[in-house]
Protein backbone atom coordinates (compact mmCIF):
# COMPACT_ATOMS: atom_id res chain seq x y z
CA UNK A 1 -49.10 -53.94 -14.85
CA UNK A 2 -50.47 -51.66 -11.48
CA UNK A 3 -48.95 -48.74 -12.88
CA UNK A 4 -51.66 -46.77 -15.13
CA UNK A 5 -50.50 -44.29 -17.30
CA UNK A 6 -52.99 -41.09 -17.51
CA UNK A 7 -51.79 -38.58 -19.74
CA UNK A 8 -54.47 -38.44 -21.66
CA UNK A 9 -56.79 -37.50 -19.07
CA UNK A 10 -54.51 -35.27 -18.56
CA UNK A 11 -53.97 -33.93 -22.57
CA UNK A 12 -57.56 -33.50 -22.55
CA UNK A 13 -57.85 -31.68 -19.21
CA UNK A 14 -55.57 -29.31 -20.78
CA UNK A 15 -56.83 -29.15 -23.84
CA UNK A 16 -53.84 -29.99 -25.99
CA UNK A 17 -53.02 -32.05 -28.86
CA UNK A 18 -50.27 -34.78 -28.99
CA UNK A 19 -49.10 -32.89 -31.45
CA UNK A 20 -48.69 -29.73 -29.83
CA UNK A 21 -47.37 -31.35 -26.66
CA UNK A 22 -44.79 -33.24 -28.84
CA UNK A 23 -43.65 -29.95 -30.46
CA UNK A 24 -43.37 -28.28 -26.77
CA UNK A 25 -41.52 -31.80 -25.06
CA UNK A 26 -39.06 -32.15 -27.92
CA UNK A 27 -40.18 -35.88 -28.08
CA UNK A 28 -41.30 -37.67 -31.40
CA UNK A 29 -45.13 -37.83 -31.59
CA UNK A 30 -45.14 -41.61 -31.79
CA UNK A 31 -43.16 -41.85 -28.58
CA UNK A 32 -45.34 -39.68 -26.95
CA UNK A 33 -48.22 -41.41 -28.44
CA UNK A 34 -47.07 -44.78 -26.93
CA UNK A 35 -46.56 -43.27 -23.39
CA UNK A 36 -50.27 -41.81 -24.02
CA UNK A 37 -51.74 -45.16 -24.70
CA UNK A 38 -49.38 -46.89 -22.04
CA UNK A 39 -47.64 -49.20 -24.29
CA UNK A 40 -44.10 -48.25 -23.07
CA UNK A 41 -42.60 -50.49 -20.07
CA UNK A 42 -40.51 -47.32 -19.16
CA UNK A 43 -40.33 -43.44 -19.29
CA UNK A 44 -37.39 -41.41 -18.86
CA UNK A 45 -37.50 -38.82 -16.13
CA UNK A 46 -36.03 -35.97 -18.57
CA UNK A 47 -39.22 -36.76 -20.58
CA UNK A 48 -41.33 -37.16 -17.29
CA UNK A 49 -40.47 -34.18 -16.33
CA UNK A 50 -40.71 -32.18 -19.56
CA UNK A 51 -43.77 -33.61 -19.96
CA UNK A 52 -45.42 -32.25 -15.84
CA UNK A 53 -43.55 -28.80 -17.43
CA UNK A 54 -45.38 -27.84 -20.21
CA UNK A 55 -48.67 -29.53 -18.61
CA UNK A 56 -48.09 -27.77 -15.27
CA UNK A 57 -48.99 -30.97 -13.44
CA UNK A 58 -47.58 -33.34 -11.09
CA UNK A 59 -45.97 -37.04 -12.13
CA UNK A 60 -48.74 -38.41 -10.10
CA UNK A 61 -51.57 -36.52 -12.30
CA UNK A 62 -50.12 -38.78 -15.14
CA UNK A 63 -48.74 -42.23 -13.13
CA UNK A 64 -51.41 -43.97 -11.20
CA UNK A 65 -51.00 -47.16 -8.83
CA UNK A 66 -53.15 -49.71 -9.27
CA UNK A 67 -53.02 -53.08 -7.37
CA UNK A 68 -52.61 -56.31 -9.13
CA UNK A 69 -55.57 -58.45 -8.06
CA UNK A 70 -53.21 -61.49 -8.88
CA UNK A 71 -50.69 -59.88 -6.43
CA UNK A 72 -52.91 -58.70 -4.34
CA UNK A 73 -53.09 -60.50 -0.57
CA UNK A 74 -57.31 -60.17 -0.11
């Protein structure tokens, strides 16, 4: 997949648990957790952007781009 997830780069940037996040996103700490280890396929934008709230970031602090060297034209 060429989209990396980073929020826990993020988290720890921070300095906040998944816990605590989870408590402040209203999201279950095992959803969160698989968004944090990027085994979702999608996020929600409500949760996106609860999430780049309460972290006082930007999506693209969390979503990265990364080319897929099978896709890729080099």
């Amino acid at each position: 997949m060429a989209i990396i997830l980073r929020l826990d780069r993020v988290m720890a940037d921070r300095k906040i648990s998944l816990k605590e996040l989870s408590e402040k996103v209203g999201v279950a700490n095992v959803n969160l957790s698989k968004i944090k280890t990027g085994k979702v396929s999608a996020v929600r934008f409500s949760t996106l952007n609860a999430i780049c709230k309460v972290l006082e970031c930007q999506p693209g602090d969390i979503l990265e781009y990364v080319e897929d060297e099978e896709n890729s034209d080099s």
